[in-house]
N, C-alpha and C. Protein backbone atom coordinates (compact mmCIF):
# COMPACT_ATOMS: atom_id res chain seq x y z
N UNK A 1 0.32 136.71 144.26
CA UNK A 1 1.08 137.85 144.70
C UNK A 1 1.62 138.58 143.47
N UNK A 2 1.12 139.78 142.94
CA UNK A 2 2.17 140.72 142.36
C UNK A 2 3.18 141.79 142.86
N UNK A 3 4.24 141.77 142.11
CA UNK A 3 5.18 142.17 142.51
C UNK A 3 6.15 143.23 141.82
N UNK A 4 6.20 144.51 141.87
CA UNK A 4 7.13 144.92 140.81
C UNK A 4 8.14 145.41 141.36
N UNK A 5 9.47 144.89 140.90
CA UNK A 5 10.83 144.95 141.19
C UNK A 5 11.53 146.18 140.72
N UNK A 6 12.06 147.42 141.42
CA UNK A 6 12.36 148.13 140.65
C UNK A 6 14.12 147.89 140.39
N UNK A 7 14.68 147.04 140.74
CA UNK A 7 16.08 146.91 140.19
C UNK A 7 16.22 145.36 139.70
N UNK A 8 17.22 144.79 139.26
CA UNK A 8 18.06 143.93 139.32
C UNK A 8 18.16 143.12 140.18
N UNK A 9 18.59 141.73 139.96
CA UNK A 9 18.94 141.10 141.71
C UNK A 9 18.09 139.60 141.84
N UNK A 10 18.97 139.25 143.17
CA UNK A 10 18.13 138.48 143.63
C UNK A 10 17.36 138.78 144.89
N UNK A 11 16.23 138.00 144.94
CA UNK A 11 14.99 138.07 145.70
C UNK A 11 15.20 137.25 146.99
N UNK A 12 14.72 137.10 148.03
CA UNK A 12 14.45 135.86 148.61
C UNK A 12 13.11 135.83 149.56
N UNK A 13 12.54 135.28 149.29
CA UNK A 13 10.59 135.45 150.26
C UNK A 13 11.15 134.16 150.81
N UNK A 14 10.24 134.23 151.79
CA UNK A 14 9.82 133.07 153.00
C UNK A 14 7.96 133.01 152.79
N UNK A 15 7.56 131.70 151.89
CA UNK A 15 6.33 131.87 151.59
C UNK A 15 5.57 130.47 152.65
N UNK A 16 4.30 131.15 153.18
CA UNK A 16 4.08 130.15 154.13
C UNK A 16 2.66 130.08 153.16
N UNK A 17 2.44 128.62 153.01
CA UNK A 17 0.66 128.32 152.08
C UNK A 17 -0.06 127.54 153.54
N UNK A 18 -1.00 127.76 153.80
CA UNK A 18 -1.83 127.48 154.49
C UNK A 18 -3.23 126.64 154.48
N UNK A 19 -3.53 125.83 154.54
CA UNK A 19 -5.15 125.25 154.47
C UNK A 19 -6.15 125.69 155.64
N UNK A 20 -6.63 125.58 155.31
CA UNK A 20 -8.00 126.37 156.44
C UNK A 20 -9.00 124.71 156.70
N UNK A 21 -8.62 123.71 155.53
CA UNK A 21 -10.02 122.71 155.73
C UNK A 21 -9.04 121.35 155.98
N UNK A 22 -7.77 121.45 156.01
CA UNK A 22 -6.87 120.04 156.26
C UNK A 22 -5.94 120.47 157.27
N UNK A 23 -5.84 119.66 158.36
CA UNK A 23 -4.62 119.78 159.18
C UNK A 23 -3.09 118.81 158.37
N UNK A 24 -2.21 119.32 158.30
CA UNK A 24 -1.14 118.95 157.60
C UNK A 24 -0.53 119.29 156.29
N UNK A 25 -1.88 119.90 155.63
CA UNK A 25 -1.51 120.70 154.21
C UNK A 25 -0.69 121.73 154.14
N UNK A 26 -0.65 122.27 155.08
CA UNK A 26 0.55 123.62 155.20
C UNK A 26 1.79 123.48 154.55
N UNK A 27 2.23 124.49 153.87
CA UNK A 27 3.36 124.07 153.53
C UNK A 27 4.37 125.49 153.79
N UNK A 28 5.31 125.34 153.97
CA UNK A 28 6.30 126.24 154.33
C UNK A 28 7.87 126.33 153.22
N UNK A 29 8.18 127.46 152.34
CA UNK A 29 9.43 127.14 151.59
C UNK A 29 10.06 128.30 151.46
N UNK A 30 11.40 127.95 151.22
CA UNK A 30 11.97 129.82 151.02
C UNK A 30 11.98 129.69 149.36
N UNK A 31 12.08 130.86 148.88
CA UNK A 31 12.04 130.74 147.26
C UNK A 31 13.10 132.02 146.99
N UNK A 32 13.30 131.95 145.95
CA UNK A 32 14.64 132.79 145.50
C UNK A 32 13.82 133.28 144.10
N UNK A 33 14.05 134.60 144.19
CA UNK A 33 13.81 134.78 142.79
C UNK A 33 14.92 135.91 142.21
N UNK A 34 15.20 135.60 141.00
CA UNK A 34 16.42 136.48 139.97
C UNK A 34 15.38 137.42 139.60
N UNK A 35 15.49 138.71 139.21
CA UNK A 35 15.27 139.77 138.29
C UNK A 35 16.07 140.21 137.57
N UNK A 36 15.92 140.17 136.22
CA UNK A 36 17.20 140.33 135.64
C UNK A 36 16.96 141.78 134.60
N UNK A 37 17.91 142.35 133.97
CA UNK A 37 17.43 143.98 133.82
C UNK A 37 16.43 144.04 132.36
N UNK A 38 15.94 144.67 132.34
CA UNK A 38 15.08 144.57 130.92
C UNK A 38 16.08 145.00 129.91
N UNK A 39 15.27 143.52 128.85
CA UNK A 39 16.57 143.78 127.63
C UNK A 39 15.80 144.76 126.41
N UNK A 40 16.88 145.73 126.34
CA UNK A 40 16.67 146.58 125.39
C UNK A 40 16.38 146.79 123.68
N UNK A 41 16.53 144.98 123.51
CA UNK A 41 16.06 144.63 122.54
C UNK A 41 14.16 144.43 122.26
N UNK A 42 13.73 144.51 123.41
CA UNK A 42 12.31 143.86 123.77
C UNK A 42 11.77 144.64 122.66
N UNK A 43 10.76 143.96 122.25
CA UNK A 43 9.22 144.47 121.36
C UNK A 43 8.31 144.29 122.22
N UNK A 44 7.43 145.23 122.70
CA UNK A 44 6.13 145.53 122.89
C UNK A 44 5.27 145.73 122.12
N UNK A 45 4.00 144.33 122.17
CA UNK A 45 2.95 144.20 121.58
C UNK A 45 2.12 145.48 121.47
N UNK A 46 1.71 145.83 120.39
CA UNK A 46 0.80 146.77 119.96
C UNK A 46 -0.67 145.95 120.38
N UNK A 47 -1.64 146.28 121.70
CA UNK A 47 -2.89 145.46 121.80
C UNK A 47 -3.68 146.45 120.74
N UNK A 48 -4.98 145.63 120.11
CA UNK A 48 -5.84 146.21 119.49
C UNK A 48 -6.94 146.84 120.46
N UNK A 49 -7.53 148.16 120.16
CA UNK A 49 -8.26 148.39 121.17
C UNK A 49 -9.30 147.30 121.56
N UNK A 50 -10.02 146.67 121.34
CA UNK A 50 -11.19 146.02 121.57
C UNK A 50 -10.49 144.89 122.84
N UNK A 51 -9.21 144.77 122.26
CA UNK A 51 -8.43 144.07 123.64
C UNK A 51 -8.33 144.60 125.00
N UNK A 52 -7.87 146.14 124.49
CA UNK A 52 -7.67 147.06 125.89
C UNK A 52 -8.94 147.31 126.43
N UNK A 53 -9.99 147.02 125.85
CA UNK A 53 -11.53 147.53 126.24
C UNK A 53 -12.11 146.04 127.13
N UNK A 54 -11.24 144.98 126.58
CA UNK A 54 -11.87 143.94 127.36
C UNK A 54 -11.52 143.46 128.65
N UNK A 55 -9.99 144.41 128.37
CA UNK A 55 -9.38 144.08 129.99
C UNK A 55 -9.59 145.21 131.01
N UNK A 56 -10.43 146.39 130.48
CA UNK A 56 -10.75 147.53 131.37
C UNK A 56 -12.15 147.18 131.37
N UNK A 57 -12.62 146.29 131.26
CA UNK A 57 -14.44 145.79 131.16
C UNK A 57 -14.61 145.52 132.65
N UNK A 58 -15.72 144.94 133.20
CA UNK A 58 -16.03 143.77 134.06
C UNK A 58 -15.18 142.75 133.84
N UNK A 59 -15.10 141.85 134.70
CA UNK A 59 -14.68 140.83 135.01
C UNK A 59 -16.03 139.40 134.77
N UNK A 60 -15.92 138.17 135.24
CA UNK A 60 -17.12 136.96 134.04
C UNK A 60 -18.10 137.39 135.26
N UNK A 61 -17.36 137.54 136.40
CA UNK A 61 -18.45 137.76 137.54
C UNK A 61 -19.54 138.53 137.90
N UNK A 62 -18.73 139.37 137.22
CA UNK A 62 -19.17 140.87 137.27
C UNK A 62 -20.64 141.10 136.15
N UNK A 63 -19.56 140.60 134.87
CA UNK A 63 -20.69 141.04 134.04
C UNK A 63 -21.80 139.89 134.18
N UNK A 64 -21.60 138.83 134.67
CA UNK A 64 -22.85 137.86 135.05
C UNK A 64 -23.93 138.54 135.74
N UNK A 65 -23.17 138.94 137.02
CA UNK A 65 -24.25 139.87 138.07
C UNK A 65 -25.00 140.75 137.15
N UNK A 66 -24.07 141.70 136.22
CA UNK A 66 -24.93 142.27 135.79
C UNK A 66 -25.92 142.13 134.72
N UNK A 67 -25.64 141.07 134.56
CA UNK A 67 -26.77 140.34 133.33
C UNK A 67 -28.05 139.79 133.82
N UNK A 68 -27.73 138.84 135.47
CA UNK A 68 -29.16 138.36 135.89
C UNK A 68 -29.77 139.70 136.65
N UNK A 69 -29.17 141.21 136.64
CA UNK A 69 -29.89 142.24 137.02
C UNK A 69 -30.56 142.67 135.67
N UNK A 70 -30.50 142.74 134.54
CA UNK A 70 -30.93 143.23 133.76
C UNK A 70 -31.68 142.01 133.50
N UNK A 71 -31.61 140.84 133.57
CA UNK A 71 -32.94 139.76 133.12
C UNK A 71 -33.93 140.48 134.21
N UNK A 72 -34.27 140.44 135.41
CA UNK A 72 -34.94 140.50 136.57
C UNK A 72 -36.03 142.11 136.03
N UNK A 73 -34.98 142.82 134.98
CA UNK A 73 -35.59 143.86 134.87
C UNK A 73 -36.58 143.96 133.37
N UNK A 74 -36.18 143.42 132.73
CA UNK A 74 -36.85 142.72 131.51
C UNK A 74 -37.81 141.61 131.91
N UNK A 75 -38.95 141.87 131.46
CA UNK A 75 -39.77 140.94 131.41
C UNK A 75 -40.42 139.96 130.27
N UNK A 76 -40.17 141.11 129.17
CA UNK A 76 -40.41 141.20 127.84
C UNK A 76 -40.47 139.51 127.46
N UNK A 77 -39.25 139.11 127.49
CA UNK A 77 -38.74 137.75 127.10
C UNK A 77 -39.55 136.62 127.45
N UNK A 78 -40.58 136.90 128.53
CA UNK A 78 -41.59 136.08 129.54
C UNK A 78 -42.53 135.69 128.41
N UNK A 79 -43.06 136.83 127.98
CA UNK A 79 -44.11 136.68 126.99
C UNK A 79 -44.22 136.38 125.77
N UNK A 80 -44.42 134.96 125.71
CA UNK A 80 -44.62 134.73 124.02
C UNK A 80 -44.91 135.22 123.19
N UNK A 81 -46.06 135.69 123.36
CA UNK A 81 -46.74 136.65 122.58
C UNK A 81 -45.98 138.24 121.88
N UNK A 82 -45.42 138.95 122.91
CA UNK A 82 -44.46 139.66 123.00
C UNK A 82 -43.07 139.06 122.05
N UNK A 83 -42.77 137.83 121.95
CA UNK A 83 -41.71 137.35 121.17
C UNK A 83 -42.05 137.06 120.05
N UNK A 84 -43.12 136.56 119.95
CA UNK A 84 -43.92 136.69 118.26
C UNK A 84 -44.11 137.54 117.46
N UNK A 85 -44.08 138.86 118.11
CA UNK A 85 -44.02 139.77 117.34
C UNK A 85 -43.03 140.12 117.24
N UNK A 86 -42.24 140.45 117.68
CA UNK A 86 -41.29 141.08 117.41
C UNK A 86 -40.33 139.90 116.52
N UNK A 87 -40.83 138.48 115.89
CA UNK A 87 -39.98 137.83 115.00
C UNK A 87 -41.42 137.83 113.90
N UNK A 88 -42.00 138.46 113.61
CA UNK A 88 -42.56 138.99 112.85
C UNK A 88 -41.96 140.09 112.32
N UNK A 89 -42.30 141.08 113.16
CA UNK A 89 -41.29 142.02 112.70
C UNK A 89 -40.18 142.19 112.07
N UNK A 90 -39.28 141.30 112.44
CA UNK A 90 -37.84 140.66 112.09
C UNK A 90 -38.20 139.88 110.34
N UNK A 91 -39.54 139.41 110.32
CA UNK A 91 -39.70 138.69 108.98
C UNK A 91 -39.42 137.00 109.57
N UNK A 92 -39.39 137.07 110.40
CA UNK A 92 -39.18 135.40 110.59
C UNK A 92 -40.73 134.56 111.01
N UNK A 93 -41.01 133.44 110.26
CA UNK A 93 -42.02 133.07 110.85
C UNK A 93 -42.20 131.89 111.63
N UNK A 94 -42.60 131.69 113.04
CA UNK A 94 -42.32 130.61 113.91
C UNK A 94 -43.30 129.43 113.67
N UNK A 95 -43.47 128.39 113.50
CA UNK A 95 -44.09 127.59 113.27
C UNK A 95 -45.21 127.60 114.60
N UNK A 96 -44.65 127.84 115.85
CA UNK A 96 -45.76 127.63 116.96
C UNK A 96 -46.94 128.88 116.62
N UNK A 97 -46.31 130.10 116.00
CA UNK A 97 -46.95 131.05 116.64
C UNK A 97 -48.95 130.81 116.35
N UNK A 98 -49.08 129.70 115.15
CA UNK A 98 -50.33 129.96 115.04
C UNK A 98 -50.94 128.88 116.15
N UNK A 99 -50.70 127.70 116.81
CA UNK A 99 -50.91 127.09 117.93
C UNK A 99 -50.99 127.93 119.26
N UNK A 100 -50.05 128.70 119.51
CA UNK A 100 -50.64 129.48 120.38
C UNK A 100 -51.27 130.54 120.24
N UNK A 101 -51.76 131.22 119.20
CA UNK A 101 -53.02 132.00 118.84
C UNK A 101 -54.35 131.02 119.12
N UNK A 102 -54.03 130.19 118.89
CA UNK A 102 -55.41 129.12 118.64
C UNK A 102 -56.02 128.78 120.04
N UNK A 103 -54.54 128.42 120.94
CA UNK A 103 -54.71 128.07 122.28
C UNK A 103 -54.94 129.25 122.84
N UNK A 104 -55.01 130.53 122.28
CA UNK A 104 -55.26 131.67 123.20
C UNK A 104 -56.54 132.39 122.99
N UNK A 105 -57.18 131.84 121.69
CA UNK A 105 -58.51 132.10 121.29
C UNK A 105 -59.29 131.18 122.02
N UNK A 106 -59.07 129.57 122.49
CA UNK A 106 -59.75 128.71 123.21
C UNK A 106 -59.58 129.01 124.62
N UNK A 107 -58.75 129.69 125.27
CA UNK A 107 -58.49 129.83 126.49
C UNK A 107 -59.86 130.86 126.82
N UNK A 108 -60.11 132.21 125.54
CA UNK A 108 -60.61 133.00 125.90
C UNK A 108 -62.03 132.87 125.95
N UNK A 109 -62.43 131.90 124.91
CA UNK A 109 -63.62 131.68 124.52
C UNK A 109 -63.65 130.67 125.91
N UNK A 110 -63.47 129.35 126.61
CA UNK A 110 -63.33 129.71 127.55
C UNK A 110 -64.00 130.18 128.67
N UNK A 111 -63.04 131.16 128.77
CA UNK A 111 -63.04 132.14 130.13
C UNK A 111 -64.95 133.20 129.79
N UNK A 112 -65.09 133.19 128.27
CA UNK A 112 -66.37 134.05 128.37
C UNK A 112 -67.46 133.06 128.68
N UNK A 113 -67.27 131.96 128.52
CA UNK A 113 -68.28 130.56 128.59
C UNK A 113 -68.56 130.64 129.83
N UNK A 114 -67.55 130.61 130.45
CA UNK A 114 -67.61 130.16 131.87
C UNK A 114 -68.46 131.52 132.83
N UNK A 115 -67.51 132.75 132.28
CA UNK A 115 -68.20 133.91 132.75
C UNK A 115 -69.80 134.32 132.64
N UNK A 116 -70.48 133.79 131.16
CA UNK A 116 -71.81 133.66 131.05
C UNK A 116 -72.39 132.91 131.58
N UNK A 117 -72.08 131.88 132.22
CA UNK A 117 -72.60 130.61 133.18
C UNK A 117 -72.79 130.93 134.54
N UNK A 118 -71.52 131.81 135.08
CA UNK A 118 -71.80 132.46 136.17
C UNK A 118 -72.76 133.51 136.42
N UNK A 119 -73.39 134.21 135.51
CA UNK A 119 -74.40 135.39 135.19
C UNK A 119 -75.66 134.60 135.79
């Protein structure tokens, strides 16, 4: 529950908590709450923007959803081949990448073997 108090004072709620999956969990209490006046000594934190940007962002949920929407839309990442190059590009060299060239030259040779057999 938020709450903003615009004076001074005391409070008093009647808060009832409820369970939906246990009979007996309920609980029932009165609560009192003080507000007391803002002290005029207070300092207010200066946030850095990148703070204020993270609390006007998505939420973990949010930006999750929107992350397995943007995987679903990328495919790129699927393809090895597609990832080899581009860490080429980068200058990095993967130890697999010449195993699966090799396995992709035997796959093809292969597929023409087989295709001339069927002729």
């Amino acid at each position: 529950m938020k709450q903003r108090f615009g004076r001074a004072g005391k409070f008093a709620f009647h808060c009832y908590v409820c369970n939906d999956s246990y009979v007996g969990f309920d609980k029932e209490m009165a609560i009192e709450v003080e507000v007391l006046q803002d002290d005029p000594a207070r300092v207010v934190a200066e946030y850095s923007k990148e703070d204020l940007d993270a609390v006007k962002g998505p939420g973990v949920i949010q930006a999750m959803m929107a992350g397995e929407e943007e995987e679903e839309s990328d495919s790129s990442d699927d393809n090895p081949e597609e990832l080899l190059k581009k860490l080429e590009q980068a200058g990095i060299k993967a130890p697999e990448a010449e195993k699966i060239r090799a396995a992709k030259e035997k796959h093809l040779a292969k597929e023409k073997a087989e295709s001339l057999l069927m002729k």
